[in-house]
C-alpha atoms as a PDB file:
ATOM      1  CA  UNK A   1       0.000   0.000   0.000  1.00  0.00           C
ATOM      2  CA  UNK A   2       1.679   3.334  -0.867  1.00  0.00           C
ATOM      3  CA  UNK A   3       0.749   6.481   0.892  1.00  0.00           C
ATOM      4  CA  UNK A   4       0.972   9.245  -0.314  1.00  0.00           C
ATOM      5  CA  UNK A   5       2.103  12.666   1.260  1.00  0.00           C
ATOM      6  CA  UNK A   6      -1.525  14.327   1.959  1.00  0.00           C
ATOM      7  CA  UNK A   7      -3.261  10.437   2.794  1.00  0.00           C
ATOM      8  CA  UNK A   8       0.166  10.416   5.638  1.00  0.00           C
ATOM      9  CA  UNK A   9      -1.415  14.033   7.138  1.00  0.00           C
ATOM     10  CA  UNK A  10      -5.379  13.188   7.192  1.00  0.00           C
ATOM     11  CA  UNK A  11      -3.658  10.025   9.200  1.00  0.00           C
ATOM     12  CA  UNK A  12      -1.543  12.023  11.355  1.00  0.00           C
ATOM     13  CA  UNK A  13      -4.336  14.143  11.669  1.00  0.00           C
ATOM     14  CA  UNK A  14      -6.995  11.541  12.928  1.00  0.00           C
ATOM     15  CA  UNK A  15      -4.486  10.654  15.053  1.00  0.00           C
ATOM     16  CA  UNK A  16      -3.508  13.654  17.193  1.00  0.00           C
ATOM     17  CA  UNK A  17      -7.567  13.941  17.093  1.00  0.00           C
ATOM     18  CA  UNK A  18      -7.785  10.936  18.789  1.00  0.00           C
ATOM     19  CA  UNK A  19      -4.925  11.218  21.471  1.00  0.00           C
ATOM     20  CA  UNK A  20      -7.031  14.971  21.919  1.00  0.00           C
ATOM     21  CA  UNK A  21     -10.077  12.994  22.976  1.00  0.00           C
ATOM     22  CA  UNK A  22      -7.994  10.696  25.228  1.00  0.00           C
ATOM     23  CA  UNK A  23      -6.876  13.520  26.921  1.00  0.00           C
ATOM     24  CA  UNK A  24      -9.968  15.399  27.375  1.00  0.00           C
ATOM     25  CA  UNK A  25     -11.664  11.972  28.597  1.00  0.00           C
ATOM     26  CA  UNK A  26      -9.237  11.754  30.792  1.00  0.00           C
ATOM     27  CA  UNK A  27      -9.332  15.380  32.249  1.00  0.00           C
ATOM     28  CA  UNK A  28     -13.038  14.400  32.713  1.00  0.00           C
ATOM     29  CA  UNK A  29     -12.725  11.594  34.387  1.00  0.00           C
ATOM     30  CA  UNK A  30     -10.960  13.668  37.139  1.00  0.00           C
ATOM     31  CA  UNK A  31     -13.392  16.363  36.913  1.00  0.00           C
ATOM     32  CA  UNK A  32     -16.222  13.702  37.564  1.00  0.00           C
ATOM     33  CA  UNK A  33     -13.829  12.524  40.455  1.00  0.00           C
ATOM     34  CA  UNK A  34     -13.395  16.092  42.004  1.00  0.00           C
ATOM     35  CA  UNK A  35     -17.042  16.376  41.750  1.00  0.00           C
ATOM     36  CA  UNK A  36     -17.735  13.548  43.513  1.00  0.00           C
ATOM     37  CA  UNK A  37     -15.141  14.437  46.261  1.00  0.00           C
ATOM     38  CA  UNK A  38     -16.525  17.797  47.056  1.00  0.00           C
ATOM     39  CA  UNK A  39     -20.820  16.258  47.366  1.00  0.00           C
ATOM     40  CA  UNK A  40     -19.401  13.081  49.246  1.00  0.00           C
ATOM     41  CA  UNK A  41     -20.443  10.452  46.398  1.00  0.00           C
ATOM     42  CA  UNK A  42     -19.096   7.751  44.491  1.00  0.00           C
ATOM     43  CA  UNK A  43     -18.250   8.821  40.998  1.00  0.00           C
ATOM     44  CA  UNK A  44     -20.770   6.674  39.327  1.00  0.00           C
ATOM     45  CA  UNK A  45     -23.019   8.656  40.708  1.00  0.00           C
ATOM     46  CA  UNK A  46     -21.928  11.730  39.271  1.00  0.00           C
ATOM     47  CA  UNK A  47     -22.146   9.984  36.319  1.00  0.00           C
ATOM     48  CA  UNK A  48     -25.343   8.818  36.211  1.00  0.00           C
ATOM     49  CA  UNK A  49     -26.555  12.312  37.109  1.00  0.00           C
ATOM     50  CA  UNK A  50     -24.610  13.692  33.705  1.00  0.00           C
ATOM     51  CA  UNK A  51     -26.251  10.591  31.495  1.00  0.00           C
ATOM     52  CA  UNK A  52     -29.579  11.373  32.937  1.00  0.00           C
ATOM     53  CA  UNK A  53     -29.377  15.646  32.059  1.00  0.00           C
ATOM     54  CA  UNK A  54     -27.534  14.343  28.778  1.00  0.00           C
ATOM     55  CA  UNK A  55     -30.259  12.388  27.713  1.00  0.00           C
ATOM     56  CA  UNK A  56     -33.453  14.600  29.433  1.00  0.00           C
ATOM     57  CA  UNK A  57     -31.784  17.532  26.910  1.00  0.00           C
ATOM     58  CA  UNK A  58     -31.634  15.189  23.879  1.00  0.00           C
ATOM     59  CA  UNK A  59     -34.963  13.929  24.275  1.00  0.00           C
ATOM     60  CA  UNK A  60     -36.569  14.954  27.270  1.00  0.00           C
ATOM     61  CA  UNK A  61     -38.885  13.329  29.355  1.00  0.00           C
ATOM     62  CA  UNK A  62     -35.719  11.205  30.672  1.00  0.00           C
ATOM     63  CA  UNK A  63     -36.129  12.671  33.996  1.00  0.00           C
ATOM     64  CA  UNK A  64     -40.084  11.797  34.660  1.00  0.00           C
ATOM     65  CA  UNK A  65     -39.259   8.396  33.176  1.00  0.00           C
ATOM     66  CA  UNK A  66     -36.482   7.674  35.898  1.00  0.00           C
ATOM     67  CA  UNK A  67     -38.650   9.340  38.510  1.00  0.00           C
ATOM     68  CA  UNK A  68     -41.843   7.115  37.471  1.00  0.00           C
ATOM     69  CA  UNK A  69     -39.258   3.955  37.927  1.00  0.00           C
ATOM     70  CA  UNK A  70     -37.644   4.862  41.168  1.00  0.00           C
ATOM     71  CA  UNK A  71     -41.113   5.352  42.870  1.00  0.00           C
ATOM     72  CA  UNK A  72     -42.335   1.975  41.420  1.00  0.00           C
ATOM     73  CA  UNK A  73     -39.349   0.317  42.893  1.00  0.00           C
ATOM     74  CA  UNK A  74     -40.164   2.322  46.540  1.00  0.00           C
ATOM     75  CA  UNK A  75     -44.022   1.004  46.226  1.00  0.00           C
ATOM     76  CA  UNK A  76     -42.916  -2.195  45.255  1.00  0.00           C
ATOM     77  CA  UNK A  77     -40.430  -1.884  48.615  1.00  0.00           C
ATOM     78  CA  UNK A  78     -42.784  -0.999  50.785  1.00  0.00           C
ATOM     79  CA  UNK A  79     -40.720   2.289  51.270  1.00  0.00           C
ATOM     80  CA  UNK A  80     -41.549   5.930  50.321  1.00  0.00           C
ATOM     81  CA  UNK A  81     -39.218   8.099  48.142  1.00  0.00           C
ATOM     82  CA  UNK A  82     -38.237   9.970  50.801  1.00  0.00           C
ATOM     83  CA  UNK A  83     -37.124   7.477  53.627  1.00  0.00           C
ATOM     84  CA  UNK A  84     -34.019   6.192  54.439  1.00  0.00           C
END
């Protein structure tokens, strides 16, 4: 396969792009972890909160949908939303 001068630069290219992305995934990553640090909570949780507005501003309704589910679960636990 011969590559030729401007094929070699759209490669190079795609690649700096992609070691960019690894490095701003990264930087999130911590940022999710900081987050976490400062409200007391395990990461995942920050990161279900960020998936959840993601998604409610894509398509909406996301956040009645997970709030109709969580109380279903409490009724079917024989526990009320707000009890601990």
């Amino acid at each position: 396969m011969q590559i030729d001068t401007k094929t070699r630069e759209a490669i190079e290219d795609i690649i700096n792009r992609r070691e960019g992305m690894a490095s701003m995934q990264s930087q999130i990553k911590e940022d999710i972890k900081a987050v976490g640090e400062v409200l007391g909570v395990k990461t995942a949780q920050i990161g279900k909160i960020i998936a959840l507005v993601e998604k409610e501003r894509a398509k909406g309704d996301a956040i009645a949908g997970e709030r109709d589910i969580i109380e279903a679960a409490a009724d079917l636990a024989g526990t009320s939303e707000g009890e601990e």
